[in-house]
C-alpha atoms as a PDB file:
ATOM      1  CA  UNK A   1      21.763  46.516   5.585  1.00  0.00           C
ATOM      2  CA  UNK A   2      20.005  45.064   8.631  1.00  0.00           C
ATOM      3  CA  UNK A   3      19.820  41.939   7.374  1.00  0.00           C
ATOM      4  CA  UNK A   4      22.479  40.812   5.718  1.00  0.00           C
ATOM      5  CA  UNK A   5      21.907  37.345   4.856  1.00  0.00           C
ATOM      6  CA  UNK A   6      18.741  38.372   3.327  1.00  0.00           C
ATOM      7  CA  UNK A   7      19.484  41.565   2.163  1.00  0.00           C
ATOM      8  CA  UNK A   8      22.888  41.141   0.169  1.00  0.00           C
ATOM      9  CA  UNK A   9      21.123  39.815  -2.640  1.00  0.00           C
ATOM     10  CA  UNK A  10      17.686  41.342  -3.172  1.00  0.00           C
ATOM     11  CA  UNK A  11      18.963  44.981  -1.960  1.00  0.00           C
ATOM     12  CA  UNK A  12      22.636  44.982  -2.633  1.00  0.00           C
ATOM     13  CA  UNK A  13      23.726  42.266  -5.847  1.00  0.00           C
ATOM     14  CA  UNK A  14      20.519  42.365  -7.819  1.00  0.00           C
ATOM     15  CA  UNK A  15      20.301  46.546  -7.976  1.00  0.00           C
ATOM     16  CA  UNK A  16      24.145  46.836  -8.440  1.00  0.00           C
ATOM     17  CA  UNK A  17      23.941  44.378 -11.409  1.00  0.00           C
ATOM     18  CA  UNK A  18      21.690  46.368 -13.607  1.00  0.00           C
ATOM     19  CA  UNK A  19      22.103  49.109 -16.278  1.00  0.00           C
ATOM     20  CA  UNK A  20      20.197  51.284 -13.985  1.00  0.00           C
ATOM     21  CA  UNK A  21      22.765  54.110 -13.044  1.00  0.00           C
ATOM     22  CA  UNK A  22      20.643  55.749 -10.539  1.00  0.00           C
ATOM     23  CA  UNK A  23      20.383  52.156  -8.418  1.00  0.00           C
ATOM     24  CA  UNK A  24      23.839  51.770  -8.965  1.00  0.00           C
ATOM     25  CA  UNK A  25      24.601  54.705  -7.101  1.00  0.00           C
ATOM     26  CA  UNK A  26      22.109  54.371  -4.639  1.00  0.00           C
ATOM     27  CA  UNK A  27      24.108  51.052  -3.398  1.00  0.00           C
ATOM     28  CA  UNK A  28      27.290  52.433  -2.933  1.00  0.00           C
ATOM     29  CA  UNK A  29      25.957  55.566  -0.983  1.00  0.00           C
ATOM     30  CA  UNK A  30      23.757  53.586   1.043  1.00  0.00           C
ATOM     31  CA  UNK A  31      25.297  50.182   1.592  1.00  0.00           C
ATOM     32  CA  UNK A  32      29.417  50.699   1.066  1.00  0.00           C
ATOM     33  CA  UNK A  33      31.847  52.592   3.537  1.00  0.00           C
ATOM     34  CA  UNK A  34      34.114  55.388   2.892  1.00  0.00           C
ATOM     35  CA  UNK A  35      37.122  53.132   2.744  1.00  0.00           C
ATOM     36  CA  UNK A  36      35.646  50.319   0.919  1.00  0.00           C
ATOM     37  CA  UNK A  37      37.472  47.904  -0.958  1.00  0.00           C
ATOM     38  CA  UNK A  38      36.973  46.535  -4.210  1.00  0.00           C
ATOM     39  CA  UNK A  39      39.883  43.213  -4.855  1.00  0.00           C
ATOM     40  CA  UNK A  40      39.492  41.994  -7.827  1.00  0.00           C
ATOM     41  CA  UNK A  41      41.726  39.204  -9.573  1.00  0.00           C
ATOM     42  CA  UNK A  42      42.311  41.628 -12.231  1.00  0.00           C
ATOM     43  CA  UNK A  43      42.480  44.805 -10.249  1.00  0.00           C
ATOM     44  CA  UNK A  44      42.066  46.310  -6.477  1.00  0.00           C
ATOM     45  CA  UNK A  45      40.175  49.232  -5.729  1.00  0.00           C
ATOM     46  CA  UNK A  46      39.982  52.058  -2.879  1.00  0.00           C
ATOM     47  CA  UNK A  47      37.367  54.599  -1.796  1.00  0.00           C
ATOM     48  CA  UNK A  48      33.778  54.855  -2.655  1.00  0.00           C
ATOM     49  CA  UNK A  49      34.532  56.780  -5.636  1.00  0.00           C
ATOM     50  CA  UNK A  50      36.328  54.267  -7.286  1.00  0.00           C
ATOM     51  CA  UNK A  51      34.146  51.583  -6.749  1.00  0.00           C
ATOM     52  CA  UNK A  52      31.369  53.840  -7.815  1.00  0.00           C
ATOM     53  CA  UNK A  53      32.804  54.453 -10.901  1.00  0.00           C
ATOM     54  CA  UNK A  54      33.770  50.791 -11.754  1.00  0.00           C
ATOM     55  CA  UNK A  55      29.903  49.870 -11.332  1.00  0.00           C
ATOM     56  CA  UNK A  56      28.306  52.788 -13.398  1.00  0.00           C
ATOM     57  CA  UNK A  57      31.428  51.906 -15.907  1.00  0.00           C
ATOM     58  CA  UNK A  58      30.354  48.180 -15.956  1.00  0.00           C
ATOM     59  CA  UNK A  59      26.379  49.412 -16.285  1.00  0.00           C
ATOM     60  CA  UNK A  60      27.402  51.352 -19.165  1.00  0.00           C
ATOM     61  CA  UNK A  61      29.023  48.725 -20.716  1.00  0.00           C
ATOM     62  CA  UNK A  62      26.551  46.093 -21.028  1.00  0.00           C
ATOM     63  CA  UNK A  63      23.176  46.197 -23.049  1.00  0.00           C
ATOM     64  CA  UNK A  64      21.498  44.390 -20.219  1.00  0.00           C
ATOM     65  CA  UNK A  65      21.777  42.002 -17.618  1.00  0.00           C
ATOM     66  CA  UNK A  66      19.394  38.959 -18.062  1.00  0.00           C
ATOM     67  CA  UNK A  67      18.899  36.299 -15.107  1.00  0.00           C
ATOM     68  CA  UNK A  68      20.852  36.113 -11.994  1.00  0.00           C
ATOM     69  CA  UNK A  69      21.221  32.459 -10.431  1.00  0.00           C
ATOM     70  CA  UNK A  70      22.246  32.827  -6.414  1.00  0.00           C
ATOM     71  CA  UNK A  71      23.623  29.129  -5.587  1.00  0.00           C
ATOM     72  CA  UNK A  72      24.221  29.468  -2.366  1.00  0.00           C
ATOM     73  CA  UNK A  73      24.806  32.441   0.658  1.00  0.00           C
ATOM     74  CA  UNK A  74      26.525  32.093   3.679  1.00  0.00           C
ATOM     75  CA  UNK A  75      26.506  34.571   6.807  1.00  0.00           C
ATOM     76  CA  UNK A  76      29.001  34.441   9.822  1.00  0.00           C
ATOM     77  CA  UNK A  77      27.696  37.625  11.897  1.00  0.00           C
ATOM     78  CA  UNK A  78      31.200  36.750  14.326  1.00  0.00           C
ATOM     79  CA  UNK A  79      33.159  37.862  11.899  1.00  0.00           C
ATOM     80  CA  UNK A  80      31.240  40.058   9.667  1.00  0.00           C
ATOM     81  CA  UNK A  81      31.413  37.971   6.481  1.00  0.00           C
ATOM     82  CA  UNK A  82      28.716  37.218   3.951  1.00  0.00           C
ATOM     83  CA  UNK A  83      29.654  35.038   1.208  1.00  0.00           C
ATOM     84  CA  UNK A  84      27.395  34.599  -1.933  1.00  0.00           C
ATOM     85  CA  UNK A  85      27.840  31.960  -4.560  1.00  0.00           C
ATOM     86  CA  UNK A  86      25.766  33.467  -7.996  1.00  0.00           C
ATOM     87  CA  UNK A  87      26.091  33.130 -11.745  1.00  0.00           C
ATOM     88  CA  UNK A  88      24.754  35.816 -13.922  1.00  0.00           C
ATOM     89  CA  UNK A  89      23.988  36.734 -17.316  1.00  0.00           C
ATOM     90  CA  UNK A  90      25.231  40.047 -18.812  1.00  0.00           C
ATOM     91  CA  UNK A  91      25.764  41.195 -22.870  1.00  0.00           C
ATOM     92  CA  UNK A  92      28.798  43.174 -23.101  1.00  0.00           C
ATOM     93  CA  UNK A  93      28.764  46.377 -26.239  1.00  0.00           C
ATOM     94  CA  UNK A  94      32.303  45.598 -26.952  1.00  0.00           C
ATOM     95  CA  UNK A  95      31.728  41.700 -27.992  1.00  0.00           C
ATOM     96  CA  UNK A  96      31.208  41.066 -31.696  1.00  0.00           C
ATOM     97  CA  UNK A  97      27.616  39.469 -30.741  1.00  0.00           C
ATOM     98  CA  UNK A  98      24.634  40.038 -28.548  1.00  0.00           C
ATOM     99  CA  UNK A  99      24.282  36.536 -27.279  1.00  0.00           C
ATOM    100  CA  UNK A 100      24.395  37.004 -23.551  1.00  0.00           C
ATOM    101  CA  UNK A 101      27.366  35.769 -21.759  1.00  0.00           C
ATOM    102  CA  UNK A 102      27.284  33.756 -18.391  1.00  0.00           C
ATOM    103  CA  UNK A 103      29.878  34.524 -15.513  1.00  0.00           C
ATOM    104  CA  UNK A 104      30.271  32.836 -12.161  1.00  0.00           C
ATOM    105  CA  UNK A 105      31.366  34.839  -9.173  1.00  0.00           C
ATOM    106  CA  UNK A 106      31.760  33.459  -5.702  1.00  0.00           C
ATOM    107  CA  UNK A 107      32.367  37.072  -3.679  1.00  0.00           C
ATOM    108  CA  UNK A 108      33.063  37.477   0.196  1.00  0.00           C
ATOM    109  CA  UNK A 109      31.749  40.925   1.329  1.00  0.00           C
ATOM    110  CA  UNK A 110      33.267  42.104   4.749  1.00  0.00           C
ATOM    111  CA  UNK A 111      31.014  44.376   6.596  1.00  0.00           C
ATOM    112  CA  UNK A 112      31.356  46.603   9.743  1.00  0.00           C
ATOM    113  CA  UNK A 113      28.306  47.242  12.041  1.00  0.00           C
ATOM    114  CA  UNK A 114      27.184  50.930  12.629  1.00  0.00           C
ATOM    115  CA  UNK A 115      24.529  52.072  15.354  1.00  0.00           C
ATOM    116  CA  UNK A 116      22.749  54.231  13.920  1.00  0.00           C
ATOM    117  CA  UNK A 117      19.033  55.390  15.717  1.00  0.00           C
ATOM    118  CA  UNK A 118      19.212  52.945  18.264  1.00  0.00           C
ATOM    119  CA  UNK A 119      19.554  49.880  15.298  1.00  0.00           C
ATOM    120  CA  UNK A 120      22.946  48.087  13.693  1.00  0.00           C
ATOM    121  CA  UNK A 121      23.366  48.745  10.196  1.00  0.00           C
ATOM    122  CA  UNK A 122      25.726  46.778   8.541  1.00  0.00           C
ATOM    123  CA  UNK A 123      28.352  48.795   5.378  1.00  0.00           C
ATOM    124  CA  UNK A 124      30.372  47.254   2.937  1.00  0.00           C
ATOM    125  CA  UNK A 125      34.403  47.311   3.872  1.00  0.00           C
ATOM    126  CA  UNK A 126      35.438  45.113   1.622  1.00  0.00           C
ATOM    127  CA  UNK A 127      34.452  43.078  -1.818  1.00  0.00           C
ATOM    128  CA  UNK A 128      36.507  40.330  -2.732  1.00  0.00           C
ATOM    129  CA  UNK A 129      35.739  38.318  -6.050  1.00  0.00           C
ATOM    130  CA  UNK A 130      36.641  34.913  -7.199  1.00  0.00           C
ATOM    131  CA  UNK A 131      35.918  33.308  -9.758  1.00  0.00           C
ATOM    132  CA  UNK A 132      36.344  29.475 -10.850  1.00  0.00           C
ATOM    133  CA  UNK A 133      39.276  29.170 -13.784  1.00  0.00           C
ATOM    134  CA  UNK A 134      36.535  27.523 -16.566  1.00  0.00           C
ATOM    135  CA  UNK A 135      34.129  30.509 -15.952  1.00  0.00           C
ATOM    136  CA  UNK A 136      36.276  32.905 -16.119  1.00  0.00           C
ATOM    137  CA  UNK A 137      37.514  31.504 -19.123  1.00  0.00           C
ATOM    138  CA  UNK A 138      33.651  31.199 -20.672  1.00  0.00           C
ATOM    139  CA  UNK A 139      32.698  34.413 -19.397  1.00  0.00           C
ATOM    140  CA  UNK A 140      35.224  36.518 -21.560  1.00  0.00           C
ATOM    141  CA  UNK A 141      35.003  34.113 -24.501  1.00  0.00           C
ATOM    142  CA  UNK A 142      31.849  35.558 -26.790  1.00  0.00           C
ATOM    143  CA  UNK A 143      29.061  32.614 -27.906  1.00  0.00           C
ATOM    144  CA  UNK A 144      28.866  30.228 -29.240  1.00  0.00           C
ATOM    145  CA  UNK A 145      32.557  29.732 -28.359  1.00  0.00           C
ATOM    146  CA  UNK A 146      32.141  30.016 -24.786  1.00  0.00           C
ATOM    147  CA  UNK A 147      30.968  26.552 -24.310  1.00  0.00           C
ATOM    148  CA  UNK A 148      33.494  24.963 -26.111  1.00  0.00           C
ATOM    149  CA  UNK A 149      36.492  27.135 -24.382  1.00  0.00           C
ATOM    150  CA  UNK A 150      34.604  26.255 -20.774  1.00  0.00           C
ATOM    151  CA  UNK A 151      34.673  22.549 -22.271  1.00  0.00           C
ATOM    152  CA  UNK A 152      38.648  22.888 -23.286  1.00  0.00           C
ATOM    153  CA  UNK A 153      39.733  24.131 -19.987  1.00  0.00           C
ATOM    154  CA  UNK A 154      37.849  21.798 -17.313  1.00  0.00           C
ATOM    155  CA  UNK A 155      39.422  18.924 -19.879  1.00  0.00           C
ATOM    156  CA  UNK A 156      42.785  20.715 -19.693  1.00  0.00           C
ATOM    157  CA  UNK A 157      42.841  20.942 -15.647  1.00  0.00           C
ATOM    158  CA  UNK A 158      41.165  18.025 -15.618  1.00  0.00           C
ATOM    159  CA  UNK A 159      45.122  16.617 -17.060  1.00  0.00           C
ATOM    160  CA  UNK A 160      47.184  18.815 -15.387  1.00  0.00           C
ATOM    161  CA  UNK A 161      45.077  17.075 -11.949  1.00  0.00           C
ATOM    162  CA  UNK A 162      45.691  13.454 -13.146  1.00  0.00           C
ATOM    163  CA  UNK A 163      49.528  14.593 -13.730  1.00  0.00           C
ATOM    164  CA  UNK A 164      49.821  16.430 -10.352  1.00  0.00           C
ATOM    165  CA  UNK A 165      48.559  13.178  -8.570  1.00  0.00           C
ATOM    166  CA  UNK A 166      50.135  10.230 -10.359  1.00  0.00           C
ATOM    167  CA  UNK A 167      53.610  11.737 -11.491  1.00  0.00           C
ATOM    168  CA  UNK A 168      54.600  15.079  -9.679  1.00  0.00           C
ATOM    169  CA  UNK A 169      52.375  13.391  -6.521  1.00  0.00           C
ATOM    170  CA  UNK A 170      54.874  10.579  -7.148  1.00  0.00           C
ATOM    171  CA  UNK A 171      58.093  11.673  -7.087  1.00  0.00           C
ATOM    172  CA  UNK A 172      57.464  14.737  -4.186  1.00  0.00           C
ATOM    173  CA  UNK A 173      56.644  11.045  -1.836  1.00  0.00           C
ATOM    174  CA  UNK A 174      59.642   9.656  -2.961  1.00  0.00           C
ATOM    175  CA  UNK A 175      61.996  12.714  -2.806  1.00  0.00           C
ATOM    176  CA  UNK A 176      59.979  13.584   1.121  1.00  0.00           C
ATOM    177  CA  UNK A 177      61.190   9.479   1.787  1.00  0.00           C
ATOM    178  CA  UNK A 178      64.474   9.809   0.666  1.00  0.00           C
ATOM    179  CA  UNK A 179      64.902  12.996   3.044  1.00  0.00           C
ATOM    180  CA  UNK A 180      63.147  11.808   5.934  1.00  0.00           C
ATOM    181  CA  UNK A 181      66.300   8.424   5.592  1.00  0.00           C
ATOM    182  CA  UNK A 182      68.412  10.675   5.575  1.00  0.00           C
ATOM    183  CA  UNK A 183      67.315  12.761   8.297  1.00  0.00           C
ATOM    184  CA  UNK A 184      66.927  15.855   7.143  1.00  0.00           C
ATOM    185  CA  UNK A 185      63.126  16.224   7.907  1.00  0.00           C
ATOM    186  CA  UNK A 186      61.224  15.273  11.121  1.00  0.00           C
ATOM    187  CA  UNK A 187      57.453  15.068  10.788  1.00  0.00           C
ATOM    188  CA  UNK A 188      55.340  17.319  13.055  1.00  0.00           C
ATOM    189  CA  UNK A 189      52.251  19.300  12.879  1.00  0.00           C
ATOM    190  CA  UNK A 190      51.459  22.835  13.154  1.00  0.00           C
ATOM    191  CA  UNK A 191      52.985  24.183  16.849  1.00  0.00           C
ATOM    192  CA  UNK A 192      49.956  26.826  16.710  1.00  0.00           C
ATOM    193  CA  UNK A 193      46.571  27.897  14.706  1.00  0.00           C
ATOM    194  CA  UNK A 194      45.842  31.235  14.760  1.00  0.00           C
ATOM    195  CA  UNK A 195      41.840  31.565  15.006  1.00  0.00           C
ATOM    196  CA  UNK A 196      40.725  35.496  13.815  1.00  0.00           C
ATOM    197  CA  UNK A 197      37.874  36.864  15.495  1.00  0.00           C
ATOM    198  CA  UNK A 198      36.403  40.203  15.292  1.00  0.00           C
ATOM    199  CA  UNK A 199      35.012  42.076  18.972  1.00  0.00           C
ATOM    200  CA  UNK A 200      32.535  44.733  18.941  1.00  0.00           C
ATOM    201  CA  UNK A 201      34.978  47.071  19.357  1.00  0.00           C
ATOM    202  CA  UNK A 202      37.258  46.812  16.612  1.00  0.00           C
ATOM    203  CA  UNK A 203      34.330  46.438  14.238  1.00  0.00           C
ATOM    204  CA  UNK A 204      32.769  49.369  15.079  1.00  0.00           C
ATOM    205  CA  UNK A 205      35.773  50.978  14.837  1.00  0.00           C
ATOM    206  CA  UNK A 206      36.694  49.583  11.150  1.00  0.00           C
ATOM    207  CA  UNK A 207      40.679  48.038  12.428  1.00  0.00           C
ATOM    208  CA  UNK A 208      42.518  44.842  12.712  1.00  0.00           C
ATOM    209  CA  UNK A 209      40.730  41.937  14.150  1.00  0.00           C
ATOM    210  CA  UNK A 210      42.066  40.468  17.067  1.00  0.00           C
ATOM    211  CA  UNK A 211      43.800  36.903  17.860  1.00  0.00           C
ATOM    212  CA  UNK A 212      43.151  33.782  19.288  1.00  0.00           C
ATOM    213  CA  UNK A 213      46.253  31.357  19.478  1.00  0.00           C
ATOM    214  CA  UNK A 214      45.201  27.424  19.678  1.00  0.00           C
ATOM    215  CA  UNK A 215      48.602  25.821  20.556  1.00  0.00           C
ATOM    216  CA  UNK A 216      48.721  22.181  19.942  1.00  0.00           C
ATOM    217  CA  UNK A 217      50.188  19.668  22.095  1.00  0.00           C
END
């Protein structure tokens, strides 16, 4: 990518969401590193081959893949993030129906700039996916159910919010006073915040990023 902000959706999301093997393939050999990455809640990933194969496995699984919603994209070129915020429509072989399912990913790609001809190419290190608890939920729930599952759970954490704040919220105050009368606990703030940047020559090189320390007074 030389773009990355523009080109993360159109070149590398869009083409790698299809049942289209060969455009599959073309991403990860054109737009993923060696060493890639692939974290998923469910899994992690290593090498190009692997990720390769999870795609063309996920292609292969799916009669089609129907609209694809982008929400929002975000690009920090500092640290070589791009963070995309899409829902998309996919109909799995192994559900009992063809109804399409919806799924909502929000995915941070890490990249690592190249020169390559005299221009900065930017590959894929690193894909991590998350994805909100209800959707999740929908997504592997076939329709018409999926609605009414996405329904149950943003009702369900909807409770478990209203019990965190008024009754666990509760008591952790009153157990932090008690301690604090006692003594036990001073209150203070963090003595440093460590800020992570990335220089042009670790990126290139594909290792750690180095630190900034912000110590507070």
């Amino acid at each position: 990518m030389e773009n990355p902000k523009q080109d993360i959706v159109n070149s590398v999301l869009i083409p790698i969401l299809s049942t289209d093997a060969t455009a599959v393939h073309s991403v990860v050999e054109q737009y993923c590193s060696d060493d890639v990455v692939f974290h998923h809640p469910a899994f992690i990933l290593k090498g190009k081959q692997e990720f390769q194969k999870m795609y063309l496995g996920w292609s292969k699984q799916n009669y089609d893949f129907n609209k694809l919603t982008v929400h929002a994209v975000f690009y920090d070129e500092e640290i070589g993030r791009v963070v995309t915020d899409i829902t998309y429509q996919f109909h799995p072989m192994f559900f009992p129906t063809r109804s399409p399912q919806t799924a909502r990913v929000i995915t941070m790609f890490h990249l690592r700039p190249v020169k390559r001809a005299g221009s900065t190419r930017y590959l894929i290190t690193r894909q991590e996916d998350y994805y909100p608890t209800d959707a999740i939920c929908a997504a592997v729930t076939p329709e018409p159910l999926s609605s009414m599952v996405k329904w149950g759970v943003q009702t369900a954490m909807r409770c478990s919010g209203l019990f965190t704040i008024h009754i666990f919220g509760t008591l952790s105050v009153l157990a932090s006073s008690v301690v604090e009368t006692l003594g036990f606990k001073d209150q203070h703030v963090a003595k440093e915040v460590i800020m992570e940047t990335v220089d042009d020559d670790h990126r290139v090189g594909g290792v750690a990023a180095s630190e900034h320390v912000c110590k507070s007074k």
